[in-house]
Protein backbone atom coordinates (compact mmCIF):
# COMPACT_ATOMS: atom_id res chain seq x y z
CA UNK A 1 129.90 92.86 -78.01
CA UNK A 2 131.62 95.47 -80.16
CA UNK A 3 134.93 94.84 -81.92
CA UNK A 4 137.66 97.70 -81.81
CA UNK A 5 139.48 98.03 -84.61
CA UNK A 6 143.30 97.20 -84.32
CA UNK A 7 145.64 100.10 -82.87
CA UNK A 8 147.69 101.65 -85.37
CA UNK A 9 151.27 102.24 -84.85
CA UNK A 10 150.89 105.73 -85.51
CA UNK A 11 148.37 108.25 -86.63
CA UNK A 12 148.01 107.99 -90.30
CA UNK A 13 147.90 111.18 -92.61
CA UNK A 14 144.86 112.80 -93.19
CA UNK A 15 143.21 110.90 -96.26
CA UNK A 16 139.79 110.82 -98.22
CA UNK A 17 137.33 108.76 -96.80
CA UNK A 18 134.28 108.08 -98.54
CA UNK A 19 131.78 108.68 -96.03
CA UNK A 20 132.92 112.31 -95.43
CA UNK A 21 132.14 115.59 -96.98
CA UNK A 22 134.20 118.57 -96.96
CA UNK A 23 133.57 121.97 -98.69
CA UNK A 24 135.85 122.80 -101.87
CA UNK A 25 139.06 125.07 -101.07
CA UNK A 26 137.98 128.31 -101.42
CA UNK A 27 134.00 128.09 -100.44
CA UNK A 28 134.44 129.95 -97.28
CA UNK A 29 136.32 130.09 -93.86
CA UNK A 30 134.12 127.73 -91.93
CA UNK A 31 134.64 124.28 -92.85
CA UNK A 32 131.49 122.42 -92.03
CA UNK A 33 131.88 119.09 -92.33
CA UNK A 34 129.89 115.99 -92.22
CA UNK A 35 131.18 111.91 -91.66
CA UNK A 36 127.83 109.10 -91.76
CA UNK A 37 128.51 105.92 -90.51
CA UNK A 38 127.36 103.04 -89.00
CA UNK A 39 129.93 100.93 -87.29
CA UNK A 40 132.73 101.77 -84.83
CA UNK A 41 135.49 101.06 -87.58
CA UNK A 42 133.94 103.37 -90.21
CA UNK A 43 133.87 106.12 -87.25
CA UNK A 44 137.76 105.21 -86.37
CA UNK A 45 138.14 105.42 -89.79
CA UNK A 46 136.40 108.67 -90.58
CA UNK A 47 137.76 110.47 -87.19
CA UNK A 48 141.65 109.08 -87.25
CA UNK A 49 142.36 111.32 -90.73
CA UNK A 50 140.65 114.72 -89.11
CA UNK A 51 142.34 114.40 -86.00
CA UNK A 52 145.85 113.99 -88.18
CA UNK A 53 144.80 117.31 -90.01
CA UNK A 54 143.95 119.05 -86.93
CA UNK A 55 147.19 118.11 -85.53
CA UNK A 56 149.14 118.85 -88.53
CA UNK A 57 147.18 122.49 -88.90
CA UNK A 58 149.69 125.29 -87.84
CA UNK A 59 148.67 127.86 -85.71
CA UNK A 60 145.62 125.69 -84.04
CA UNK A 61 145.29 124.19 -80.27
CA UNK A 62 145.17 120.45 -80.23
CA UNK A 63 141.99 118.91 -82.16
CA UNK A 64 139.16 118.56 -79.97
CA UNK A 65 137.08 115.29 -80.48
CA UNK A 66 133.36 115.83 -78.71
CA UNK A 67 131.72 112.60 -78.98
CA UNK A 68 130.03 109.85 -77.16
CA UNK A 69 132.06 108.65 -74.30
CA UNK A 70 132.07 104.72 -75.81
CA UNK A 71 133.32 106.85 -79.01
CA UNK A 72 136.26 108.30 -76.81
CA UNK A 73 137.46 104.95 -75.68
CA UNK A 74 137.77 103.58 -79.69
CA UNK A 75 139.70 106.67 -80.08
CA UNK A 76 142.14 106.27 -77.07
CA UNK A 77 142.84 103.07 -78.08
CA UNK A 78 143.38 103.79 -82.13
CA UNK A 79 145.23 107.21 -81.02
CA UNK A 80 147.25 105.11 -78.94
CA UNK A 81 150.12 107.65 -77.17
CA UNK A 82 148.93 109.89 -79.68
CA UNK A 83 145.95 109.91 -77.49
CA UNK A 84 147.99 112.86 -75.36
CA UNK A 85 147.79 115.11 -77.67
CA UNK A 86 143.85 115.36 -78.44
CA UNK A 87 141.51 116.60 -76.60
CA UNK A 88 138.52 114.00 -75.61
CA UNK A 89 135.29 115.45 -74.18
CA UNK A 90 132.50 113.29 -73.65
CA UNK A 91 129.47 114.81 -75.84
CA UNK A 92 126.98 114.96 -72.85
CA UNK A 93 129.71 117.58 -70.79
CA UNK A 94 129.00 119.90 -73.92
CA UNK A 95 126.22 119.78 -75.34
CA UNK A 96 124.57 120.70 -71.84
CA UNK A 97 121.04 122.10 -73.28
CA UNK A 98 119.43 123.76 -76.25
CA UNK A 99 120.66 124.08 -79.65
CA UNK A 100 121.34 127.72 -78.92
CA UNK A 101 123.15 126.85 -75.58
CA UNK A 102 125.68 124.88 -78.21
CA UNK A 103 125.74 127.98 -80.22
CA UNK A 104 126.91 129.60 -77.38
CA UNK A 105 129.26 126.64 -75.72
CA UNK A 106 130.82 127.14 -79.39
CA UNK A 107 131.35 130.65 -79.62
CA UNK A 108 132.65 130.93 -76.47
CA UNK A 109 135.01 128.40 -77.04
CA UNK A 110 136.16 130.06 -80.34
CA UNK A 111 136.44 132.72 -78.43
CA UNK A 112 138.78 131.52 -75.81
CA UNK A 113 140.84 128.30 -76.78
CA UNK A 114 140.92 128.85 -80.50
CA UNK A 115 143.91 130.21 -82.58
CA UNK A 116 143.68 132.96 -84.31
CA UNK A 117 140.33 133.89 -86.60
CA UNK A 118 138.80 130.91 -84.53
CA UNK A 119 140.97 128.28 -85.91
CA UNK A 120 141.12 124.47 -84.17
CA UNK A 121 139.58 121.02 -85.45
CA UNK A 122 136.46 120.32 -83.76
CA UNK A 123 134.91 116.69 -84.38
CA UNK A 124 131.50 116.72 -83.15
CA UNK A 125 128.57 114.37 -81.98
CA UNK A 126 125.27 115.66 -80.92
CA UNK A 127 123.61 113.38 -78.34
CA UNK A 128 120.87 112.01 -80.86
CA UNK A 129 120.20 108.92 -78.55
CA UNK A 130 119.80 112.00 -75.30
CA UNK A 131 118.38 115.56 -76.24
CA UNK A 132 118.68 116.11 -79.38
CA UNK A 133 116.96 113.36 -80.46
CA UNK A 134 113.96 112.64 -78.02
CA UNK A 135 111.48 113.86 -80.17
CA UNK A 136 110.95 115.16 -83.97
CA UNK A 137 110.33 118.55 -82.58
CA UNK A 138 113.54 118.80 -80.85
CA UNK A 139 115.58 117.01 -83.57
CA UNK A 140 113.87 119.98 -85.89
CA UNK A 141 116.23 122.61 -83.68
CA UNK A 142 119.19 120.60 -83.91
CA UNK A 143 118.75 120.49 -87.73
CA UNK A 144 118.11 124.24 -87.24
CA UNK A 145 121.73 124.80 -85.55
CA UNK A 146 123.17 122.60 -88.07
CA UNK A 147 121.62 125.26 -90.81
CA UNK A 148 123.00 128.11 -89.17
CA UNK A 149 125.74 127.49 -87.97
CA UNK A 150 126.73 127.87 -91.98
CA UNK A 151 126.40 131.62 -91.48
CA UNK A 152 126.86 131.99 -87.65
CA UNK A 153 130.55 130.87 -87.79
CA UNK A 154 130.89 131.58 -91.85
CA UNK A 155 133.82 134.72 -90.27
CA UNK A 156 135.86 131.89 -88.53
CA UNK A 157 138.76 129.92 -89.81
CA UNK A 158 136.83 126.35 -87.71
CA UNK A 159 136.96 123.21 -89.06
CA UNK A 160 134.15 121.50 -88.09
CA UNK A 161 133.52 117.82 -88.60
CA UNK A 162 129.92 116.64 -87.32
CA UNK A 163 130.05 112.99 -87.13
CA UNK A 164 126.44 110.57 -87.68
CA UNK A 165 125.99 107.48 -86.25
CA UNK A 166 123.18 105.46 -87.98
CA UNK A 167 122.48 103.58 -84.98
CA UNK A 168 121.62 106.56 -82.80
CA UNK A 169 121.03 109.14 -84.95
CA UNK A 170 118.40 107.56 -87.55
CA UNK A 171 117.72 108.00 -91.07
CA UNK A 172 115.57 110.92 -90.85
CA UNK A 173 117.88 112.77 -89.18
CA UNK A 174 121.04 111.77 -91.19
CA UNK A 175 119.12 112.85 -94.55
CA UNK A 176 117.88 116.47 -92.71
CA UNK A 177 121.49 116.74 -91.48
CA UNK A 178 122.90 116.13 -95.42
CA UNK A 179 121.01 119.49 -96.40
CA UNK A 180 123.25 121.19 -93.62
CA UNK A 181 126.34 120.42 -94.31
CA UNK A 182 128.83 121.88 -97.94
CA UNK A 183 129.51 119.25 -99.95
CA UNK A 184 127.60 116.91 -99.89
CA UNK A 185 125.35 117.10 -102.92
CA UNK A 186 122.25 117.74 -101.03
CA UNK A 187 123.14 121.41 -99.74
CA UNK A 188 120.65 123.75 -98.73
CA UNK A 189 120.26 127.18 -98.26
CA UNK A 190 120.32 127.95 -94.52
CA UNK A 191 117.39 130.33 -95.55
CA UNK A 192 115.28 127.67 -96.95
CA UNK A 193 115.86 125.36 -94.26
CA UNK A 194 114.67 127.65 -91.27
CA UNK A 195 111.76 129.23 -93.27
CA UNK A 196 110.68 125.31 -93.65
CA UNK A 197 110.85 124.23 -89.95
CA UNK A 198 109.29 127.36 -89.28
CA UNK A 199 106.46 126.16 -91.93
CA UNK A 200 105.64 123.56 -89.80
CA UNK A 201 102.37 124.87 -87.83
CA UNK A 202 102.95 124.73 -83.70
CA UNK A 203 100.50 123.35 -81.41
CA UNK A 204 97.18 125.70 -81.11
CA UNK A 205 97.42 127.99 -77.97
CA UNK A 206 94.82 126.19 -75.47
CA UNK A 207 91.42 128.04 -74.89
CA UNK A 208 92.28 128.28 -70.88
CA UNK A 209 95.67 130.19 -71.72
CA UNK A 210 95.70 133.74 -69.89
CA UNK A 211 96.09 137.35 -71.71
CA UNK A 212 97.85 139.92 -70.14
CA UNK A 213 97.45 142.95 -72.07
CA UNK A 214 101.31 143.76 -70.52
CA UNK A 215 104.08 140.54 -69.56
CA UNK A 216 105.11 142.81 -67.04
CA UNK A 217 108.08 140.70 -65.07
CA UNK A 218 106.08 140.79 -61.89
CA UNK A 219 102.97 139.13 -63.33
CA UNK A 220 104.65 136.62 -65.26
CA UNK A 221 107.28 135.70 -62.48
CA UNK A 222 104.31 135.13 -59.97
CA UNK A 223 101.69 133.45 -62.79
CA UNK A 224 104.96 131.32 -63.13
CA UNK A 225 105.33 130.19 -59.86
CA UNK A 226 101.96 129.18 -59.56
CA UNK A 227 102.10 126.94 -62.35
CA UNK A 228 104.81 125.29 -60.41
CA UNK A 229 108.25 126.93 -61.79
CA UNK A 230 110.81 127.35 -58.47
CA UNK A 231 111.55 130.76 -57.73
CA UNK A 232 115.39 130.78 -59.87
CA UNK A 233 112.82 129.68 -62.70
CA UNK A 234 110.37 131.74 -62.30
CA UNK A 235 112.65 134.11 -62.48
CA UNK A 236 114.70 133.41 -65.27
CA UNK A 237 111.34 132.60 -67.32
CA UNK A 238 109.74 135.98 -66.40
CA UNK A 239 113.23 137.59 -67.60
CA UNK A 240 113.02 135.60 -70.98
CA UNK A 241 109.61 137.09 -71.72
CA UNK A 242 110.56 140.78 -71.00
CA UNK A 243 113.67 140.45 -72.93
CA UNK A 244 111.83 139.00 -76.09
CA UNK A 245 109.26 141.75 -75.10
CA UNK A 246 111.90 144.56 -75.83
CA UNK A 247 111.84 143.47 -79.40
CA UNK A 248 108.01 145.16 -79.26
CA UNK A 249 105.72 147.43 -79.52
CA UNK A 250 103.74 144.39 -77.59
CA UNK A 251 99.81 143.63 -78.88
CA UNK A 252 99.35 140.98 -76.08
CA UNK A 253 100.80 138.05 -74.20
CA UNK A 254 98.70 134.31 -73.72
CA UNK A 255 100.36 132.46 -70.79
CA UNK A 256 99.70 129.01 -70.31
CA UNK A 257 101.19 125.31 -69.50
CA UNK A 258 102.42 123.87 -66.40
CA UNK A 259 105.98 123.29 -64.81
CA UNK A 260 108.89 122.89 -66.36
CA UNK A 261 106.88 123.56 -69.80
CA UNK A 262 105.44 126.91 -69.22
CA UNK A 263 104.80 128.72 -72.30
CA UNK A 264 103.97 132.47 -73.40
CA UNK A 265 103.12 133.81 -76.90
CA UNK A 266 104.38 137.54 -77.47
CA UNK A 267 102.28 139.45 -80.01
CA UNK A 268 105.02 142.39 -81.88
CA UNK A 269 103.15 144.98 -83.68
CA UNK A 270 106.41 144.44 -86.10
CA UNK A 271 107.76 142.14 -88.39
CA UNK A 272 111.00 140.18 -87.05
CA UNK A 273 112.27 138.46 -90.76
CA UNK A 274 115.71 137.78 -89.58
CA UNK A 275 115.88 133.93 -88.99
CA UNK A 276 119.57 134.29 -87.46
CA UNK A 277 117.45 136.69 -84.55
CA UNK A 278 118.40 136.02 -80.84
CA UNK A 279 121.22 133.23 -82.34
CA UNK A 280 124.20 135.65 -82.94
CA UNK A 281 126.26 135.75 -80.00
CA UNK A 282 126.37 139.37 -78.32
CA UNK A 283 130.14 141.13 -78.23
CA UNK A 284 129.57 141.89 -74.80
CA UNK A 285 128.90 139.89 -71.86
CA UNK A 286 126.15 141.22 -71.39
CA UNK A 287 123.33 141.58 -74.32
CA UNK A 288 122.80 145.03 -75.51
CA UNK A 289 119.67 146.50 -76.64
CA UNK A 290 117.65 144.64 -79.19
CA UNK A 291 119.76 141.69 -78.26
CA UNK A 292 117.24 140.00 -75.92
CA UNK A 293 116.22 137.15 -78.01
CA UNK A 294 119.64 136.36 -77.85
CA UNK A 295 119.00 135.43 -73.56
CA UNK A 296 115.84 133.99 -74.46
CA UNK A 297 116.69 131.12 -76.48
CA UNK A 298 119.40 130.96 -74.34
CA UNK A 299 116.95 130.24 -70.97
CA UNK A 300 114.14 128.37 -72.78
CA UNK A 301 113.72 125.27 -74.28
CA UNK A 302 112.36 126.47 -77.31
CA UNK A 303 111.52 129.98 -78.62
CA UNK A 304 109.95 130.23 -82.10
CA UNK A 305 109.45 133.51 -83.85
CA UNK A 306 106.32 133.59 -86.95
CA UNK A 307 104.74 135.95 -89.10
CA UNK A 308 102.01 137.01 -87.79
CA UNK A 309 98.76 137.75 -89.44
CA UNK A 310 98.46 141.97 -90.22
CA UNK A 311 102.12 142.19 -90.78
CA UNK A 312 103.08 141.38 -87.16
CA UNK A 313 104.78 138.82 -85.52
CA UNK A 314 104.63 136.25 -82.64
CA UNK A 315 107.36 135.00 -80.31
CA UNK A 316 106.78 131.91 -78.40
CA UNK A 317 108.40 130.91 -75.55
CA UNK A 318 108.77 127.29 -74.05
CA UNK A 319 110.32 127.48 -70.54
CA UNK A 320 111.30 123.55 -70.47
């Protein structure tokens, strides 16, 4: 049985705390932060001091604390009335999905309860013992966001605070997740760190997948159903093909896989360099032209863009 740590009287100041990084004044807007710890009191510990900043921050909504719900009841209890003036959301109500689903839970929360230039105090937990961490491949993504999220929200005035348990979150991920985050000695070019994942050689396409010279939406939605996608899936899949499709000229398209993990591989006559692609939110509600990738990623599981071989590129797409 775990021990809470005793209730303060009040929230203390915001203080240093060995186990957290936080960019230099004057490195940028977005404050990307990053606490590693391994017992509840060294999370108490770590979380108690950002919440008091967030709180003490002028022109911001209440700090939001986004973290594991056994997390939320150690801070209730160390908040203590305090408590009322935090926001508590379990970590499983927002990080629903993908790693570009959170880039989009974010942004539209920026967009919407932030002050102004996107400021508020965000302390944040992926679910590393759910999603995010069921398998090296989908820890890669996460570590992707992490990356990104450098440049995605680099124009906001957020304070972010991404917290790591080692009990849930590993040491493999913890050390990936150092080279994402200012400050802490380990940095890495955002750059660098997507061109690397994207290094990393996917599965072979299986001899039995099926060519379609054109993914036209009708052939994909029905070649979709048959594999045993529902008919809102089916749907939604054969959408997320023609709107990576409209990033073309398309050479070909290899369907294959069965339900929920249908897959399709997009051959583009032209190079698509841009590792942010289909991750920058859209300014309108709906995505404008170009800006398909963008509902892609945001329907699939995974969707990975490569060079190609003659200059070209390929987009795959992983329904589930």
């Amino acid at each position: 049985m775990t021990t809470r740590p005793a209730r303060p009287t009040t929230l203390q100041p915001a203080a240093v705390h060995p186990a957290v990084t936080s960019p230099p004044p004057g490195q940028g807007t977005f404050d990307h932060r990053m606490a590693v710890f391994g017992t509840d009191e060294a999370f108490v510990a770590a979380a108690l001091p950002f919440l008091a900043e967030g709180l003490a921050a002028s022109h911001e909504p209440p700090p939001l604390a986004i973290v594991a719900p056994d997390k939320l009841d150690l801070l209730r209890d160390a908040l203590g009335t305090t408590a009322k003036d935090v926001g508590l959301l379990p970590h499983t109500d927002w990080y629903t999905g993908s790693a570009a689903n959170a880039v989009a839970r974010a942004a539209r929360h920026l967009a919407t309860q932030a002050g102004p230039g996107g400021r508020c105090h965000l302390l944040m937990e992926p679910v590393w013992n759910g999603r995010a961490g069921r398998s090296p491949r989908e820890s890669a993504e996460w570590i992707r966001y992490e990356a990104l999220a450098n440049l995605l929200f680099a124009p906001t005035a957020t304070t972010a605070m991404c917290v790591y348990d080692t009990r849930t979150a590993g040491a493999v991920v913890v050390e990936a997740a150092r080279r994402a985050h200012p400050a802490t000695g380990v940095y890495a070019d955002p750059f660098e760190i997507a061109a690397e994942l994207d290094a990393v050689p996917l599965a072979p396409v299986p001899s039995e997948a099926e060519l379609l010279p054109e993914p036209v939406p009708e052939a994909v939605r029905g070649w979709a159903a048959a594999r045993g996608l529902g008919p809102a899936d089916a749907e939604l899949f054969a959408t997320a093909v023609a709107e990576a499709a409209g990033l073309g000229p398309v050479t070909g398209a290899l369907l294959w896989g069965e339900a929920p993990g249908c897959c399709c591989e997009l051959g583009l006559a032209r190079r698509v360099d841009d590792p942010l692609a289909g991750f920058v939110p859209p300014g309108t509600a709906a995505p404008e032209p170009g800006q398909g990738l963008w509902f892609a990623r945001q329907v699939c599981a995974y969707v990975d863009v490569r060079a190609a071989a003659g200059g070209g590129t390929s987009v795959r797409l992983q329904y589930g």
